[in-house]
C-alpha atoms as a PDB file:
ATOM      1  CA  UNK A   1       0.000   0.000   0.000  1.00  0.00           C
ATOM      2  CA  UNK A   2       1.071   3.295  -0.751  1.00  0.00           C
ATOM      3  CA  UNK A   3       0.516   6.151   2.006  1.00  0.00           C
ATOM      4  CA  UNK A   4      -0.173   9.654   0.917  1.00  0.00           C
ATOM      5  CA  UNK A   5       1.056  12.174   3.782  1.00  0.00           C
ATOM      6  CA  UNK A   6      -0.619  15.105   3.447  1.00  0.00           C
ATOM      7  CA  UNK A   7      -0.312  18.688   5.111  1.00  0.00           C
ATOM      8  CA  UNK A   8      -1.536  22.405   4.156  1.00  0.00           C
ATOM      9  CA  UNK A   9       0.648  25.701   4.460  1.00  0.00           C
ATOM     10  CA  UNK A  10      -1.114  29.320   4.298  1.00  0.00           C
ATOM     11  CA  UNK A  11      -4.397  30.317   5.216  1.00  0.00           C
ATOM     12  CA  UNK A  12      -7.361  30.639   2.375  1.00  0.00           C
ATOM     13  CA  UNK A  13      -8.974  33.130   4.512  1.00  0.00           C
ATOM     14  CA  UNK A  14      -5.784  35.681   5.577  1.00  0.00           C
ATOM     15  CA  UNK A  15      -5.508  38.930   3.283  1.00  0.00           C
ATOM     16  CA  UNK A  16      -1.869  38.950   3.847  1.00  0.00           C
ATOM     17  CA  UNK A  17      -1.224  35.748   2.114  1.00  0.00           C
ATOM     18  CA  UNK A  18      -1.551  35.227  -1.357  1.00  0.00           C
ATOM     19  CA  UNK A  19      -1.122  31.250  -1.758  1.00  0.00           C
ATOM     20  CA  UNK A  20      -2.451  28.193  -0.144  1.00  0.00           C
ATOM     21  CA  UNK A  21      -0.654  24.934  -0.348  1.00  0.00           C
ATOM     22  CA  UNK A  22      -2.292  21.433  -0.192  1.00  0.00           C
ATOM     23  CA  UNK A  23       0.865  19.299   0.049  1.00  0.00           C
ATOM     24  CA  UNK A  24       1.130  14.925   0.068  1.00  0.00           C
ATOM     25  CA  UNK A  25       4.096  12.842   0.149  1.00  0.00           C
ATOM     26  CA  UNK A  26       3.517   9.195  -1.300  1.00  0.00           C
ATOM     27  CA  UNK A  27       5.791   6.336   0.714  1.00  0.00           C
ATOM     28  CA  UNK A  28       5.447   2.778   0.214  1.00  0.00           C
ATOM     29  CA  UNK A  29       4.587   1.095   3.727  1.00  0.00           C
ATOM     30  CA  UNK A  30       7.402  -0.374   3.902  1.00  0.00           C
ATOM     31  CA  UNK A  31       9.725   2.959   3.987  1.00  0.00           C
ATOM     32  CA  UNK A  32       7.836   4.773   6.875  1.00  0.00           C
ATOM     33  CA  UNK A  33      10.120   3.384   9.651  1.00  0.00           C
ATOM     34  CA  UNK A  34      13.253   4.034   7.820  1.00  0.00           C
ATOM     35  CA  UNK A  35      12.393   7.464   7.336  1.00  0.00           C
ATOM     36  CA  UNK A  36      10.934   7.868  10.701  1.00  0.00           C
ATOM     37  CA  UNK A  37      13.943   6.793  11.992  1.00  0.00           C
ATOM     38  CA  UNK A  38      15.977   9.440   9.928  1.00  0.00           C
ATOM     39  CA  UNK A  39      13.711  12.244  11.159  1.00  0.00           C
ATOM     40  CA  UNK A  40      14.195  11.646  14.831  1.00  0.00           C
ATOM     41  CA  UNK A  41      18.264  11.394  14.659  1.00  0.00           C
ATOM     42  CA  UNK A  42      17.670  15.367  13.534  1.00  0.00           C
ATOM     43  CA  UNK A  43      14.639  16.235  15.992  1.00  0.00           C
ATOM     44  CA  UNK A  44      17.784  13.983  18.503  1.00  0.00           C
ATOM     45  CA  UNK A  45      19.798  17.370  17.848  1.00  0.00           C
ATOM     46  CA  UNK A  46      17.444  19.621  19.771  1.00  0.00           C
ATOM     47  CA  UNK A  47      16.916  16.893  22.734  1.00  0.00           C
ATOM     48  CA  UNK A  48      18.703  13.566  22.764  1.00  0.00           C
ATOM     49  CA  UNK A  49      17.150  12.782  26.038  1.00  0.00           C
ATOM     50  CA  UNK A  50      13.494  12.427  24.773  1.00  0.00           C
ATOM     51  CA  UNK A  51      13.716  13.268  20.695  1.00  0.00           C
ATOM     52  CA  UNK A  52       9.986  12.298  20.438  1.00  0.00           C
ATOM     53  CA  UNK A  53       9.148  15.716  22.670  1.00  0.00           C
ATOM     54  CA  UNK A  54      10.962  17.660  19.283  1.00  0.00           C
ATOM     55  CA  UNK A  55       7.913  18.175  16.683  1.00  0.00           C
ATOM     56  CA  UNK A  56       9.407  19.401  13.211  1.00  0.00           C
ATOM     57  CA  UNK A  57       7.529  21.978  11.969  1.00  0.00           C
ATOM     58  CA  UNK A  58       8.207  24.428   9.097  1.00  0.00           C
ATOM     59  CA  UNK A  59       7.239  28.055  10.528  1.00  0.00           C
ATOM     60  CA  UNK A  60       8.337  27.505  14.183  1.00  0.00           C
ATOM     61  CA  UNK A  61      11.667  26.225  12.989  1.00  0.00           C
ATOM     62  CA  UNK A  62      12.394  29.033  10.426  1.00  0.00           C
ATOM     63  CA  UNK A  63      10.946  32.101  12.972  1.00  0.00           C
ATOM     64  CA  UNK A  64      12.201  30.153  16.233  1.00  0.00           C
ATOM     65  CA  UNK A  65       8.790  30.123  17.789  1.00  0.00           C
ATOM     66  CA  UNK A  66       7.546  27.997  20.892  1.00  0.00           C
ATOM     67  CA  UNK A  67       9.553  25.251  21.419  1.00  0.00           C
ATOM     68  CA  UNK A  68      12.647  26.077  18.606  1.00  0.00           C
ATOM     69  CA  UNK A  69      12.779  29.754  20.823  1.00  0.00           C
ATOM     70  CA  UNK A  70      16.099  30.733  21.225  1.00  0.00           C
ATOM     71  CA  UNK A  71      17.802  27.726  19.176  1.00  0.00           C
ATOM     72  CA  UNK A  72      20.037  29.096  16.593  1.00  0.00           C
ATOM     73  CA  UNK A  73      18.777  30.303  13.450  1.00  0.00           C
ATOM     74  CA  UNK A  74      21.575  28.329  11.155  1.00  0.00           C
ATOM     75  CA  UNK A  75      21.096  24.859  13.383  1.00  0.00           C
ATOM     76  CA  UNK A  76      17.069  25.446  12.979  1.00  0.00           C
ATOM     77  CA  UNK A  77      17.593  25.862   9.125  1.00  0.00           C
ATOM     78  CA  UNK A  78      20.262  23.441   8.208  1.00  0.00           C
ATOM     79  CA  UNK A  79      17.202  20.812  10.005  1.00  0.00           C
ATOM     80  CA  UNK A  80      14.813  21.544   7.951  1.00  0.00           C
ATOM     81  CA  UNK A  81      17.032  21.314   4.519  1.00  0.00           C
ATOM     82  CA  UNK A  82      18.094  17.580   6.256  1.00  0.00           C
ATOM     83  CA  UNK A  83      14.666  16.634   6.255  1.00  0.00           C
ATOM     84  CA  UNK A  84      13.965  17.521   3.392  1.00  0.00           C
ATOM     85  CA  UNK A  85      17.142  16.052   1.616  1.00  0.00           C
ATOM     86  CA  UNK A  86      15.625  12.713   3.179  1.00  0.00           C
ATOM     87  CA  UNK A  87      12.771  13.079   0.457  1.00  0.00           C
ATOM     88  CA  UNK A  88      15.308  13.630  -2.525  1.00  0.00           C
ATOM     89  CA  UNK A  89      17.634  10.930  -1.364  1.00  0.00           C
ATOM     90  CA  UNK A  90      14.514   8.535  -1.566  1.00  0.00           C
ATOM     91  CA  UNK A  91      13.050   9.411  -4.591  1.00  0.00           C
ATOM     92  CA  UNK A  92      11.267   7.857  -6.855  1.00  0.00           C
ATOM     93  CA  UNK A  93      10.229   5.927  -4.420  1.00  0.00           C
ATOM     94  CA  UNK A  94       9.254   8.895  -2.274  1.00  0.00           C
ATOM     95  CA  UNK A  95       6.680  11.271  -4.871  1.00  0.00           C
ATOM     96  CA  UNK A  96       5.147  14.281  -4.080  1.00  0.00           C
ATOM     97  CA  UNK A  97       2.139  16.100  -5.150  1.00  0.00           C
ATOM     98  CA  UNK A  98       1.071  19.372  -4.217  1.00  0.00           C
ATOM     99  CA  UNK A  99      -1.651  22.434  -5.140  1.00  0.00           C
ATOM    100  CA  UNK A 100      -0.738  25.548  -4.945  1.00  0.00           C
ATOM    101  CA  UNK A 101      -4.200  27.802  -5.375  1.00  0.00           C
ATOM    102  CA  UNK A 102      -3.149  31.712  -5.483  1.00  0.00           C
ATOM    103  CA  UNK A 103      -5.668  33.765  -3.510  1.00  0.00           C
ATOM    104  CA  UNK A 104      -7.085  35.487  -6.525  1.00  0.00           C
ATOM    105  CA  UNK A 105      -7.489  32.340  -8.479  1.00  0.00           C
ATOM    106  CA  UNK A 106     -10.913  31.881 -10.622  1.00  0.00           C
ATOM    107  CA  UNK A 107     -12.588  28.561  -8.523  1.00  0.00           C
ATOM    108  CA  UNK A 108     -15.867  27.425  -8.696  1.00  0.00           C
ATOM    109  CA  UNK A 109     -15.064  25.606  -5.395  1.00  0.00           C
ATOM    110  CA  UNK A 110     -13.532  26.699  -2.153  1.00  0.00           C
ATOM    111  CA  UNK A 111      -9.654  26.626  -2.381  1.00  0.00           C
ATOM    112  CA  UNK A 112      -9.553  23.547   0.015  1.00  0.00           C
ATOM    113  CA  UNK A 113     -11.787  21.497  -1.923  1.00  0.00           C
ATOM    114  CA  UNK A 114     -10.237  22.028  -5.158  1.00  0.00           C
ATOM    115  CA  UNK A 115      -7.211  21.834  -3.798  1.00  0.00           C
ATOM    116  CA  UNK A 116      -7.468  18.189  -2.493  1.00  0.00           C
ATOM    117  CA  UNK A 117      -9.575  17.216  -5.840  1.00  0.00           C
ATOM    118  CA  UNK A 118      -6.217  17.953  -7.535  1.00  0.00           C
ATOM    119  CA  UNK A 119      -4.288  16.066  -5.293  1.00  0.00           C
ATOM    120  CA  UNK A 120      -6.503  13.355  -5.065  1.00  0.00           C
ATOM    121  CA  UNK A 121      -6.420  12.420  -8.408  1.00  0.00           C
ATOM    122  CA  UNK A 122      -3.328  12.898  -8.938  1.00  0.00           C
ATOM    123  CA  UNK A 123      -1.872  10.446  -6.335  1.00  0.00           C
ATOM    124  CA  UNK A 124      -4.919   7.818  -8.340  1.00  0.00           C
ATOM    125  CA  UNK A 125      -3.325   8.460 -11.355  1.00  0.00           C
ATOM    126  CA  UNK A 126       0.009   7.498 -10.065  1.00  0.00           C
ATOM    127  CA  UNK A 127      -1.318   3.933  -8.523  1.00  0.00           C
ATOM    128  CA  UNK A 128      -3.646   3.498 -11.796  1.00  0.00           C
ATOM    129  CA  UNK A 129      -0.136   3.835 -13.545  1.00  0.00           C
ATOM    130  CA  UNK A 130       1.834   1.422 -11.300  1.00  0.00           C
ATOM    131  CA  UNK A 131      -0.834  -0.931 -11.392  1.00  0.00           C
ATOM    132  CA  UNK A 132      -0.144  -1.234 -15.479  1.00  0.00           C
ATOM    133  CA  UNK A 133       2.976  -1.948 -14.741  1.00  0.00           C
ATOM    134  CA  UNK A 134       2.130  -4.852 -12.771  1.00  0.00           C
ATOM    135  CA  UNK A 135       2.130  -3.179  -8.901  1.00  0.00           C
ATOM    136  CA  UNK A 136      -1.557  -3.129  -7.972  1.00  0.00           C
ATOM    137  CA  UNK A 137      -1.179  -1.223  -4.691  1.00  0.00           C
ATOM    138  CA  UNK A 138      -3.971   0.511  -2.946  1.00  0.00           C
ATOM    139  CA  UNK A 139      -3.888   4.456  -1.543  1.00  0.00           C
ATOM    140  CA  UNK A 140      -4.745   5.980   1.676  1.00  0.00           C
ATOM    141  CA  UNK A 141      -4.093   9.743   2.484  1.00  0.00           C
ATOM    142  CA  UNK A 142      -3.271  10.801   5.981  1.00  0.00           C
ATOM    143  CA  UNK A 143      -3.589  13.841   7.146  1.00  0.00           C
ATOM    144  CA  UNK A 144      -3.146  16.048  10.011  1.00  0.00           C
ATOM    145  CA  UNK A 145      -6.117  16.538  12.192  1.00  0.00           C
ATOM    146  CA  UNK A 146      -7.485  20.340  11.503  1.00  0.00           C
ATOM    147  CA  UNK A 147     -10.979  21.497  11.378  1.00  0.00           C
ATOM    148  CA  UNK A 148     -11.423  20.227   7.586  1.00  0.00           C
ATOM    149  CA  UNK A 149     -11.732  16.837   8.647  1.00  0.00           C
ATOM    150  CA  UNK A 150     -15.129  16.288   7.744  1.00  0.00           C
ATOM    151  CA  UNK A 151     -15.500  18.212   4.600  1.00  0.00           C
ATOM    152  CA  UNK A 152     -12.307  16.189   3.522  1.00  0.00           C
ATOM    153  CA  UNK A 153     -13.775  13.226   4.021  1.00  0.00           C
ATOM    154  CA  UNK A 154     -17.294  13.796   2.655  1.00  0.00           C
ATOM    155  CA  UNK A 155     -15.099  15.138  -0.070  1.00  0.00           C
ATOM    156  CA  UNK A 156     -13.169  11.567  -0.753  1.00  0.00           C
ATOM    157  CA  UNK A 157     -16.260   9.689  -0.795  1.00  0.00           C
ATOM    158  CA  UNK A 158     -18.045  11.993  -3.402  1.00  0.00           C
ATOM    159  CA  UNK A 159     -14.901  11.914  -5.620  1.00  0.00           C
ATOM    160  CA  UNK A 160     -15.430   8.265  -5.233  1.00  0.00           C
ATOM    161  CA  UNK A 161     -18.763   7.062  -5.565  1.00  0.00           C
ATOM    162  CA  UNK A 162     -19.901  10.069  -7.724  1.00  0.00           C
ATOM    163  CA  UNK A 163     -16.976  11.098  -9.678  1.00  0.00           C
ATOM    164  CA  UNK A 164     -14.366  14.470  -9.692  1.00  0.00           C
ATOM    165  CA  UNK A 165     -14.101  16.415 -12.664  1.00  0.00           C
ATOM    166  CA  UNK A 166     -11.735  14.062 -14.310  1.00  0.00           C
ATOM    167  CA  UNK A 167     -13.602  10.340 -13.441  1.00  0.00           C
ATOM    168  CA  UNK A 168     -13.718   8.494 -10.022  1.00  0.00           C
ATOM    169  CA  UNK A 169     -11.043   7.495  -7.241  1.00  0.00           C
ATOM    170  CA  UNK A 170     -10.440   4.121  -7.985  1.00  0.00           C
ATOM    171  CA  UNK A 171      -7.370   3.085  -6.050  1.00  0.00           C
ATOM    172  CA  UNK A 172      -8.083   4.634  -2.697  1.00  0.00           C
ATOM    173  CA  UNK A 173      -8.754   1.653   0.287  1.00  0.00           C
ATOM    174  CA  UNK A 174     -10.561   4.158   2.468  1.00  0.00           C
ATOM    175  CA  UNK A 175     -11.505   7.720   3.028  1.00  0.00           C
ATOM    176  CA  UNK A 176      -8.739   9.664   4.742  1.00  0.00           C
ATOM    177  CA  UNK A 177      -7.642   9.475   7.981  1.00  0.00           C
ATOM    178  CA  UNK A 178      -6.189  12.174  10.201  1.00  0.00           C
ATOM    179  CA  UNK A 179      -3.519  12.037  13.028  1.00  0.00           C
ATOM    180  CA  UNK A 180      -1.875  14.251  15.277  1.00  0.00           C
ATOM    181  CA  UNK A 181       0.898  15.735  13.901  1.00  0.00           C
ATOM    182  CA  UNK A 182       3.224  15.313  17.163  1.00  0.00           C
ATOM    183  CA  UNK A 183       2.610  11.496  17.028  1.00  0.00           C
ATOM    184  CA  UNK A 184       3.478  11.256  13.120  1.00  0.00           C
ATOM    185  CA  UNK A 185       7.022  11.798  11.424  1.00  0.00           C
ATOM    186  CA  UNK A 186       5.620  11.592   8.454  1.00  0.00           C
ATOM    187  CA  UNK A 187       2.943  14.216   8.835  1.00  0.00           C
ATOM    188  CA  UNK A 188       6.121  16.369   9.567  1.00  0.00           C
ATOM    189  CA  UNK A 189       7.834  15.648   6.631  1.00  0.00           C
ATOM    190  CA  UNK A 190       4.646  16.778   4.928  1.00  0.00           C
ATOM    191  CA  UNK A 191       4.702  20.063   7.088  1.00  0.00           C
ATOM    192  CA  UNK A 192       7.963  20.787   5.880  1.00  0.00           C
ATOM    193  CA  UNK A 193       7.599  19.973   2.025  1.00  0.00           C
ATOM    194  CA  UNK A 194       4.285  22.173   1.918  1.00  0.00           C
ATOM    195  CA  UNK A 195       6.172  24.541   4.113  1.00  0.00           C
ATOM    196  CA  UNK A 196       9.008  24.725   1.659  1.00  0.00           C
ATOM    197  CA  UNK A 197       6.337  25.268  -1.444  1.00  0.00           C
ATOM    198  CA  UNK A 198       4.767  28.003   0.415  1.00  0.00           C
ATOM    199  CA  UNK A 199       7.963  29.972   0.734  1.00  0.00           C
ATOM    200  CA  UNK A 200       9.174  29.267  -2.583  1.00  0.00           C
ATOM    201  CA  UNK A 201       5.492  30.836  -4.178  1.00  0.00           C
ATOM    202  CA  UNK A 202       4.773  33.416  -1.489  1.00  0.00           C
ATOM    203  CA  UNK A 203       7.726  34.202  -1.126  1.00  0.00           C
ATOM    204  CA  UNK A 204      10.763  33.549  -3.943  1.00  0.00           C
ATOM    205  CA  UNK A 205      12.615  32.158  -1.042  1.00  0.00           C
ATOM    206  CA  UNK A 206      13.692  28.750  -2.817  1.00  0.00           C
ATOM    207  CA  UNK A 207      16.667  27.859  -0.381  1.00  0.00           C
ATOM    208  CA  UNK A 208      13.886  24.503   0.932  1.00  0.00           C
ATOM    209  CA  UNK A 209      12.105  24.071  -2.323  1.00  0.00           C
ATOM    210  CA  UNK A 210      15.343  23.383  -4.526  1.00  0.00           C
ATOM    211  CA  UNK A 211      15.519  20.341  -2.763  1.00  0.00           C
ATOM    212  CA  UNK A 212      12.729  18.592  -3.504  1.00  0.00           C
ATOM    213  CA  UNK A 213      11.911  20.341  -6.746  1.00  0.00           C
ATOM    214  CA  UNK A 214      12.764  17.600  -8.747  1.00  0.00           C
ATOM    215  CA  UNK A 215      10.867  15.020  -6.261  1.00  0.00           C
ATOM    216  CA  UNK A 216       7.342  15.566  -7.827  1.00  0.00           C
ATOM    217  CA  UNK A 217       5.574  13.058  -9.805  1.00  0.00           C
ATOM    218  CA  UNK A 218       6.561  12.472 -13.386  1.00  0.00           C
ATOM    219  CA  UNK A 219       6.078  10.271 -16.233  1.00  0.00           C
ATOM    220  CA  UNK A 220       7.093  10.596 -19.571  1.00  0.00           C
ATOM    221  CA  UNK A 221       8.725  13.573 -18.838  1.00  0.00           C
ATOM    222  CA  UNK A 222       5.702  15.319 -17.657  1.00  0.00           C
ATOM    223  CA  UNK A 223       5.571  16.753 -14.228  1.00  0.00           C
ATOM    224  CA  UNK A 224       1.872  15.507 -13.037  1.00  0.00           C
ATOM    225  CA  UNK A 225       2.880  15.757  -9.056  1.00  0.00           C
ATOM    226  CA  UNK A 226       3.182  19.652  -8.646  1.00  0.00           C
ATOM    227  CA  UNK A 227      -0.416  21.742  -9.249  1.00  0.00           C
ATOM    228  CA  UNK A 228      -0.275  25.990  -9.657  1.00  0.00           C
ATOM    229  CA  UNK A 229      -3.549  27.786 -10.243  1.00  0.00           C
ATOM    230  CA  UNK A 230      -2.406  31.544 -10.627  1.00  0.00           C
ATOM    231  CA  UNK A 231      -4.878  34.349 -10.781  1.00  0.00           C
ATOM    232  CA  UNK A 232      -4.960  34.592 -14.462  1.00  0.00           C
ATOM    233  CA  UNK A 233      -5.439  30.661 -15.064  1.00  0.00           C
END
């Protein structure tokens, strides 16, 4: 089975930001404890006593917030660029997908909605293509728990029973499921690469997104992981 990671960075509903990113990273079951186990040797650099306490997530680390207060900035950064070189060391067989929905973007939906539709099918797309090449794997997205929980899930089963704009979900084992972030590495990682394609689209700052740029789903030389819906598209 294939697990689809998913976190959001920005706000639909703040004036002063322009994007909002719906972010998933795809890992084969069978990779989640390896890279678990690569994430907590770097939270192990902020407490070695009790690593688990050490959540990694993208704002706090860059502005030193809560828990990162008062950590330097460089040791902050340079763990957040580790993580993330975790996801380009394992690629292809760690994919990303991602929306990116700019603020003033022409939607007929809400920017969360369309958002996940995009990344929905795309991560069905990817197992409809591994299944023709002879590994049929089912799909589950996991999310962090936030207040779009519900309309997430209604969301899954409508793509799949009644269709998206593009056909139905057919590779996904069960609606999505949401955990705390503090108890899931993985949900981390996903905090981090939707925190790095945040900065890199609101703004230029590319220093995390060069990373994992080249991480996104492809086939045939087409990029099919990585979403943008500007203002004028």
């Amino acid at each position: 089975m294939f697990l689809l990671y998913v976190d959001e960075s920005g706000s639909p509903g703040d004036p002063n930001q322009q994007h909002f990113v719906l972010a998933g990273l795809s890992v084969f079951e069978r990779e989640t404890h390896w890279i678990e186990e690569q994430l907590n040797a770097i939270a192990a650099r902020f407490n070695p006593a009790d690593p688990y306490s050490v959540e990694l997530h993208g704002s706090p680390m860059r502005s030193g917030r809560g828990e990162w207060k008062g950590l330097p900035l460089n040791k902050r950064l340079q763990a957040i660029r580790d993580a993330l070189q975790i996801v380009a060391d394992r690629h292809p067989r760690v994919r990303l997908f991602a929306s990116v929905i700019h603020r003033d973007a022409p939607l007929a939906d809400d920017p969360v909605n369309a958002a996940f539709e995009q990344l929905a099918s795309r991560f069905d797309y990817f197992l409809r293509r591994e299944h023709l090449r002879g590994n049929t794997q089912r799909g589950i997205a996991v999310f962090d728990k936030s207040t779009t929980e519900k309309s997430i899930q209604n969301l899954a089963r409508t793509f799949k029973h009644d269709g998206h704009s593009w056909g139905q979900l057919l590779n996904f084992s069960e609606v999505p499921l949401f955990l705390d972030s503090r108890a899931s590495r993985l949900i981390q990682l996903a905090d981090l690469v939707a925190f790095a394609i945040f900065r890199r689209f609101e703004a230029g700052d590319s220093q995390f997104y060069d990373i994992i740029a080249h991480c996104f789903d492809h086939h045939q030389g087409r990029n099919h992981g990585l979403y943008v819906k500007g203002p004028q598209e």
